[in-house]
PDB file of N, CA and C in Angstrom:
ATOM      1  N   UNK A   1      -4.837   1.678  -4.574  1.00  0.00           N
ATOM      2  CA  UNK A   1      -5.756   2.806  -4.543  1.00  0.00           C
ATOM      3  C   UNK A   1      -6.705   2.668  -5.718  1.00  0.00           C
ATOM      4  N   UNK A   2      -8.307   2.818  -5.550  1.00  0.00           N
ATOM      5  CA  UNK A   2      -8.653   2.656  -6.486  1.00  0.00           C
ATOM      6  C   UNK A   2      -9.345   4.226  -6.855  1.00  0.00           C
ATOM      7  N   UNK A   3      -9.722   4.176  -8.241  1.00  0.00           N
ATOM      8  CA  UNK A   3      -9.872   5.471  -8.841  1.00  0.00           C
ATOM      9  C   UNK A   3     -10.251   5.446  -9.948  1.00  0.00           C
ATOM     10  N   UNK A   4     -11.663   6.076 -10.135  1.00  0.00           N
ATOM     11  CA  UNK A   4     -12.658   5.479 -11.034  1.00  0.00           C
ATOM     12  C   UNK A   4     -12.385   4.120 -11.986  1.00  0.00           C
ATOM     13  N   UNK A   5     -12.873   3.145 -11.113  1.00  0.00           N
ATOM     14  CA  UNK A   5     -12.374   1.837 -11.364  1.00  0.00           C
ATOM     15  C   UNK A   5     -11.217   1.244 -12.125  1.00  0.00           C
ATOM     16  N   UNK A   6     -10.506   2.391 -11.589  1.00  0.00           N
ATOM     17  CA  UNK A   6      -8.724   1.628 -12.198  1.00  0.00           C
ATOM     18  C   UNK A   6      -7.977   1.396 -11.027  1.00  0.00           C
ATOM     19  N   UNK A   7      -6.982   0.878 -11.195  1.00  0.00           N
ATOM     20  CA  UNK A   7      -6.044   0.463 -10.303  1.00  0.00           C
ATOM     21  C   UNK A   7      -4.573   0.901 -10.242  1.00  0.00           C
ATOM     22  N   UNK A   8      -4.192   1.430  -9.499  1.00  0.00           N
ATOM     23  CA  UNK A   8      -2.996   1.828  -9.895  1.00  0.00           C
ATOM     24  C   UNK A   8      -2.009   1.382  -8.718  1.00  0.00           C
ATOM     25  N   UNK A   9      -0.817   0.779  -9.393  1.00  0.00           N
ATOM     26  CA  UNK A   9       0.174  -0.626  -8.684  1.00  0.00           C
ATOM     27  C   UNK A   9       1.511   0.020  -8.492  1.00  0.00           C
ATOM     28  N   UNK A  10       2.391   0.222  -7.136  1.00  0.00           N
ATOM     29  CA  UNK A  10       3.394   0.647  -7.449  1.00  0.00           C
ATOM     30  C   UNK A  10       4.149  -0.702  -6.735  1.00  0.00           C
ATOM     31  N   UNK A  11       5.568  -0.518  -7.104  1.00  0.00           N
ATOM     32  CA  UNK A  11       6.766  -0.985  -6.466  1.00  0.00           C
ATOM     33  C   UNK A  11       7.538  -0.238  -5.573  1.00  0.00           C
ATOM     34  N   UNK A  12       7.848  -0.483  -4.547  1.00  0.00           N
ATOM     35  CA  UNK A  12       8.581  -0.157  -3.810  1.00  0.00           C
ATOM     36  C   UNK A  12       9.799  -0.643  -3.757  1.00  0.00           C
ATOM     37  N   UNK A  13      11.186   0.438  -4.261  1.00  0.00           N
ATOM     38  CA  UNK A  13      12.405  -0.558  -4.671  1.00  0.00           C
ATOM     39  C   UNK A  13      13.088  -0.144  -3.747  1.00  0.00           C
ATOM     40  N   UNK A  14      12.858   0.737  -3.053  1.00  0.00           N
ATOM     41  CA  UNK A  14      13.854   1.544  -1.421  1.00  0.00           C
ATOM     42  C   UNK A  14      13.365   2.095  -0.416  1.00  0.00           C
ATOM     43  N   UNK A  15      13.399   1.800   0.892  1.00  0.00           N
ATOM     44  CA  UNK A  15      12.937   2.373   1.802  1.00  0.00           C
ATOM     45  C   UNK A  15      14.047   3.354   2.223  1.00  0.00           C
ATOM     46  N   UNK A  16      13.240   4.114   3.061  1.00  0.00           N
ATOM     47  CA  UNK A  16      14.371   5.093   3.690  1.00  0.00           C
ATOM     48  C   UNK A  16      13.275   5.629   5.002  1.00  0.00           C
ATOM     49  N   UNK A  17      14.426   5.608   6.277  1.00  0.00           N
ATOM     50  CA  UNK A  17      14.087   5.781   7.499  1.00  0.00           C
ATOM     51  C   UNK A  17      13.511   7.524   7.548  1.00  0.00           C
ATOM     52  N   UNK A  18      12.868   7.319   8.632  1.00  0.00           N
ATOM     53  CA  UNK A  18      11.552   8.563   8.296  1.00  0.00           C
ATOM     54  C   UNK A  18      12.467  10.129   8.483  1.00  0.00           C
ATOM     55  N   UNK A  19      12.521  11.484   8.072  1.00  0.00           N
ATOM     56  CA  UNK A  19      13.652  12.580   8.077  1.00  0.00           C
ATOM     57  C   UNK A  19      14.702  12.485   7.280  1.00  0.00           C
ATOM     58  N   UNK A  20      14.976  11.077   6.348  1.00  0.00           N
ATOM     59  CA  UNK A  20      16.068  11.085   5.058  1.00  0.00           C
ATOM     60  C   UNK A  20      15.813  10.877   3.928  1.00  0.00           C
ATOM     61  N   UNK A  21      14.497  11.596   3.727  1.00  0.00           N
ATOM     62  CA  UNK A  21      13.996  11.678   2.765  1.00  0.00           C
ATOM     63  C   UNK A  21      14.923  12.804   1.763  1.00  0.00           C
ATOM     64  N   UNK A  22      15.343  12.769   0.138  1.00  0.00           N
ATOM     65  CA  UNK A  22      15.452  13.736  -0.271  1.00  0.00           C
ATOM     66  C   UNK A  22      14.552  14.139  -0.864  1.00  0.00           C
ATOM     67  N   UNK A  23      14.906  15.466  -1.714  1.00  0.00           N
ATOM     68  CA  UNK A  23      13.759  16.355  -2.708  1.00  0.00           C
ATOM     69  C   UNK A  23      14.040  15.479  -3.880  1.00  0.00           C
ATOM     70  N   UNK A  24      13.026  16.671  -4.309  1.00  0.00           N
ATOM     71  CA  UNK A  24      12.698  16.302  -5.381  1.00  0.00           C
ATOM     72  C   UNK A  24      14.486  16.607  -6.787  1.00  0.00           C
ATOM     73  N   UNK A  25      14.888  18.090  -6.205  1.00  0.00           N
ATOM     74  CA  UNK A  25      15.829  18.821  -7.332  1.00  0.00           C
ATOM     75  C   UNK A  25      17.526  17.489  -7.166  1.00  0.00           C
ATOM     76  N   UNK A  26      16.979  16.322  -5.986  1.00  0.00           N
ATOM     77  CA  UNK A  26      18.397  15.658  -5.637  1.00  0.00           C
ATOM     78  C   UNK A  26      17.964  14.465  -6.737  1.00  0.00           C
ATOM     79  N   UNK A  27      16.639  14.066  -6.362  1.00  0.00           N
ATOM     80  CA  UNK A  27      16.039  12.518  -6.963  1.00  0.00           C
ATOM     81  C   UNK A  27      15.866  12.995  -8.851  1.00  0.00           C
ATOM     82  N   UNK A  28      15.358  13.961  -8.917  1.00  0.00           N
ATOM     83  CA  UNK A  28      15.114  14.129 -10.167  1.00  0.00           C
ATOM     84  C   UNK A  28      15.866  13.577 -11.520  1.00  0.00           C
ATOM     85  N   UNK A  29      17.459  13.746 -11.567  1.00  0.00           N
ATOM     86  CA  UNK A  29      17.451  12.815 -12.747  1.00  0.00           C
ATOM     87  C   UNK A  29      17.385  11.624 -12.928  1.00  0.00           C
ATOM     88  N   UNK A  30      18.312  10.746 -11.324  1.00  0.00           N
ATOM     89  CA  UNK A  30      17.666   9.243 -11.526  1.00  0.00           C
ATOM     90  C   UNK A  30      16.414   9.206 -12.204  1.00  0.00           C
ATOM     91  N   UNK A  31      15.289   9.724 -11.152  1.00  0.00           N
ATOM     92  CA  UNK A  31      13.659   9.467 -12.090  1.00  0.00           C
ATOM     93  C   UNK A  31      13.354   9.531 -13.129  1.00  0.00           C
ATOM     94  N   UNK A  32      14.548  10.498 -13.955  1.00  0.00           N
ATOM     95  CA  UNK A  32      13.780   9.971 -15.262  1.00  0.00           C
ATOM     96  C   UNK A  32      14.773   9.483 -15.618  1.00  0.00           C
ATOM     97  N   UNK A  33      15.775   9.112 -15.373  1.00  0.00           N
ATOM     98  CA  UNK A  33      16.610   7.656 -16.065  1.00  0.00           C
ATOM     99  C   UNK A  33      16.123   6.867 -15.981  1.00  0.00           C
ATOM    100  N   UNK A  34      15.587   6.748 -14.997  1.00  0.00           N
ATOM    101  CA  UNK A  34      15.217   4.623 -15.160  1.00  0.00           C
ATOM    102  C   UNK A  34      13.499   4.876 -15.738  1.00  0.00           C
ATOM    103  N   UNK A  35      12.675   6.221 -15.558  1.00  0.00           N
ATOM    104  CA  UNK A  35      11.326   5.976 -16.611  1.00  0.00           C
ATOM    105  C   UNK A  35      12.139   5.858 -18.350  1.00  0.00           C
ATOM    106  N   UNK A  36      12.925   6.906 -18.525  1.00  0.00           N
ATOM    107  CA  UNK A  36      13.425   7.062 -20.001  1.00  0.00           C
ATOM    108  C   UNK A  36      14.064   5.294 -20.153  1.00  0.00           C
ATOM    109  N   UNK A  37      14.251   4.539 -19.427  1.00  0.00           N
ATOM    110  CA  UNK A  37      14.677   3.560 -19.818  1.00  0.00           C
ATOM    111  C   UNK A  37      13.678   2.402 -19.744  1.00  0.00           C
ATOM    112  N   UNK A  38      12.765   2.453 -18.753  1.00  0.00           N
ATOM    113  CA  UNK A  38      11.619   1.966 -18.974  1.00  0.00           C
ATOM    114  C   UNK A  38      11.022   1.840 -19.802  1.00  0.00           C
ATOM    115  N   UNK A  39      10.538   2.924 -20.576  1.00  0.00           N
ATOM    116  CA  UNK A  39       9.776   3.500 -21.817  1.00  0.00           C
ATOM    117  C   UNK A  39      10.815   3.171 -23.184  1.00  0.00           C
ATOM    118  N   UNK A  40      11.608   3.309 -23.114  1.00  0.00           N
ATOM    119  CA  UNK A  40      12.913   2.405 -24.117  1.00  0.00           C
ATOM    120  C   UNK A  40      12.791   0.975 -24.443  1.00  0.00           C
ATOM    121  N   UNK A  41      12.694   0.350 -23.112  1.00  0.00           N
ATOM    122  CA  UNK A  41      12.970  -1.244 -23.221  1.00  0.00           C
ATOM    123  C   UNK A  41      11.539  -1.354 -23.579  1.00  0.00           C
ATOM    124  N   UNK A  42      10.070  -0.784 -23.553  1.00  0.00           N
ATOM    125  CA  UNK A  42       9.052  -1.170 -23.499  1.00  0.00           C
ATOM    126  C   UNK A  42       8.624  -1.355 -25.291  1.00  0.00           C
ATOM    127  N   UNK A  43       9.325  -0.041 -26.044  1.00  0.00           N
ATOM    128  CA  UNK A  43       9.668   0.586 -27.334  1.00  0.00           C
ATOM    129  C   UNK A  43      10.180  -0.456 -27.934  1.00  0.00           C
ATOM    130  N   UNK A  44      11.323  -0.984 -27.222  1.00  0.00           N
ATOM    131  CA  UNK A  44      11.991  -1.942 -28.698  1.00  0.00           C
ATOM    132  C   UNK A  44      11.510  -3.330 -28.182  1.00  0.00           C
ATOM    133  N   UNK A  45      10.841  -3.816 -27.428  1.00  0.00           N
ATOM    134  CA  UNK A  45       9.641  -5.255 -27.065  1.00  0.00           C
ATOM    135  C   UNK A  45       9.091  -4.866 -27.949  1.00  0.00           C
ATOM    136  N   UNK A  46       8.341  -3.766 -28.017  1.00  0.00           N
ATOM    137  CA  UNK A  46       7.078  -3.848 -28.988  1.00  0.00           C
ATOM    138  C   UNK A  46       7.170  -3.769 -30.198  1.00  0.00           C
ATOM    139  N   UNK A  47       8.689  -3.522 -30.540  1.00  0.00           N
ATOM    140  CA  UNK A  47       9.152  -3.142 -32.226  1.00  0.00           C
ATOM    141  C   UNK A  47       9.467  -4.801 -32.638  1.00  0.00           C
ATOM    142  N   UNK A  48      10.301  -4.993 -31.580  1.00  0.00           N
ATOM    143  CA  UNK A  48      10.916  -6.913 -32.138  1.00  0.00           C
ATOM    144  C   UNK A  48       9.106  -7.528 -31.946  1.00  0.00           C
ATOM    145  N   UNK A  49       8.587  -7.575 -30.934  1.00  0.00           N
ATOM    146  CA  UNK A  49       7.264  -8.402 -31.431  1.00  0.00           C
ATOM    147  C   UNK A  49       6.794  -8.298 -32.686  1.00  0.00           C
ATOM    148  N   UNK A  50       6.765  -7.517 -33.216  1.00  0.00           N
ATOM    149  CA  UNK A  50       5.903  -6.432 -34.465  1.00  0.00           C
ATOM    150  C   UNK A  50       6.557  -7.273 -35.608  1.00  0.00           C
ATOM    151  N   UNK A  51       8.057  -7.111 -35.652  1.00  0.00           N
ATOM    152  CA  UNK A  51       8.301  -7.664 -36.360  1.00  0.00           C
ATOM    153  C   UNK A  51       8.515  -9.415 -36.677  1.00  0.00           C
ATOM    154  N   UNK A  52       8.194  -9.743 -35.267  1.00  0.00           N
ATOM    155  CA  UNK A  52       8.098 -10.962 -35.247  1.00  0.00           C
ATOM    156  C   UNK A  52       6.681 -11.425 -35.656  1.00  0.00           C
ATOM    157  N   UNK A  53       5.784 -10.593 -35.565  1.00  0.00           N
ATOM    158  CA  UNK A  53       4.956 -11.418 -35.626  1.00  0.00           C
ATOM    159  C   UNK A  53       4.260 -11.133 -37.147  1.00  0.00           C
ATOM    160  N   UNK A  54       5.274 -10.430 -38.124  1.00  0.00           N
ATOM    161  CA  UNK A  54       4.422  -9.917 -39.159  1.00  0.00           C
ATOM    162  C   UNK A  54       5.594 -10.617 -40.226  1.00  0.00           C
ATOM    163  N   UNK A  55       6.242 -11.264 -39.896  1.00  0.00           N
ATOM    164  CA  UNK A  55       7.079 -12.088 -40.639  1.00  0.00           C
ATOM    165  C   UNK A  55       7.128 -13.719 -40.096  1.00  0.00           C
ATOM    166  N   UNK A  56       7.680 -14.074 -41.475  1.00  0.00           N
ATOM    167  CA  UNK A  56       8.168 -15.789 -41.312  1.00  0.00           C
ATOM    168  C   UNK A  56       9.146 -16.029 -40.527  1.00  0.00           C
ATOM    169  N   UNK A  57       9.334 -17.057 -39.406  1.00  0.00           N
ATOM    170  CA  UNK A  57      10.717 -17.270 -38.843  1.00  0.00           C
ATOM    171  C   UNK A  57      10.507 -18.202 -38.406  1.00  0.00           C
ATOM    172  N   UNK A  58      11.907 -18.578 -38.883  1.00  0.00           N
ATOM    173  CA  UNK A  58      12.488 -20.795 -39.169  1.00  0.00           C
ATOM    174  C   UNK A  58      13.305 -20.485 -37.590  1.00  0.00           C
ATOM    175  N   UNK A  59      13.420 -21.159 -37.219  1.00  0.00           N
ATOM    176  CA  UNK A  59      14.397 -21.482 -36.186  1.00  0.00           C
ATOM    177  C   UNK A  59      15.159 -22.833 -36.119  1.00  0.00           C
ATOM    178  N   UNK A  60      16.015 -23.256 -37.030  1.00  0.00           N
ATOM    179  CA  UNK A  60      16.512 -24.153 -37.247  1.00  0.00           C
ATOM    180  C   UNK A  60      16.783 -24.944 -35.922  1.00  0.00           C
ATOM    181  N   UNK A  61      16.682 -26.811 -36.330  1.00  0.00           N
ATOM    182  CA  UNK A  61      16.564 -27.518 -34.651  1.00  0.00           C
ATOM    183  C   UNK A  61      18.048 -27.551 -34.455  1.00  0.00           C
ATOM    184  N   UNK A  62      18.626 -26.913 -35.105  1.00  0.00           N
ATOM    185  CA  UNK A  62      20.257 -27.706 -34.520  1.00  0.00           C
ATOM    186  C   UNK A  62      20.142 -26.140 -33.664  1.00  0.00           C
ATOM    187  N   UNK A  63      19.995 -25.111 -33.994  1.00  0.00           N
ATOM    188  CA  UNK A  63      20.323 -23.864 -33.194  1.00  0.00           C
ATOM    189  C   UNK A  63      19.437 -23.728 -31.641  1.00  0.00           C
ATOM    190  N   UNK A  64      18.809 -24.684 -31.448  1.00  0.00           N
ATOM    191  CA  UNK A  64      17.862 -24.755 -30.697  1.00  0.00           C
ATOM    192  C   UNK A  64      18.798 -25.532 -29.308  1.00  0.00           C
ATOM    193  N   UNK A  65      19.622 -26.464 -29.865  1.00  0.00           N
ATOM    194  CA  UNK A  65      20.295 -27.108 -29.084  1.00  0.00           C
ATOM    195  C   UNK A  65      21.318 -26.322 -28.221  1.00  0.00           C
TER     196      UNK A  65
END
């Protein structure tokens, strides 16, 4: 869908046959478990980059093996 020239991308991770649909008050905490965990894992990527990239780091060749 586009919308003032942005784009917005979803995933589809479940179908469900048409009348088994639930609400919203059944789906609701999954949804925000897996955004609150989304937004978590996105949080500490961007904390370890940060710190990766604002420091020195050896990676010794034997640990590599």
């Amino acid at each position: 869908k586009k919308n003032n020239d942005a784009f917005h991308v979803f995933e589809i991770l479940q179908k469900h046959e048409k009348g088994s649909a639930r609400g919203l008050d059944l789906v609701y905490d999954e949804v925000y478990e897996r955004l609150f965990k989304q937004k978590s894992a996105a949080i500490v990527v961007s904390i370890i980059d940060s710190l990766y990239f604002s420091s020195d780091v050896f990676i010794s060749p034997e640990v590599q093996k």
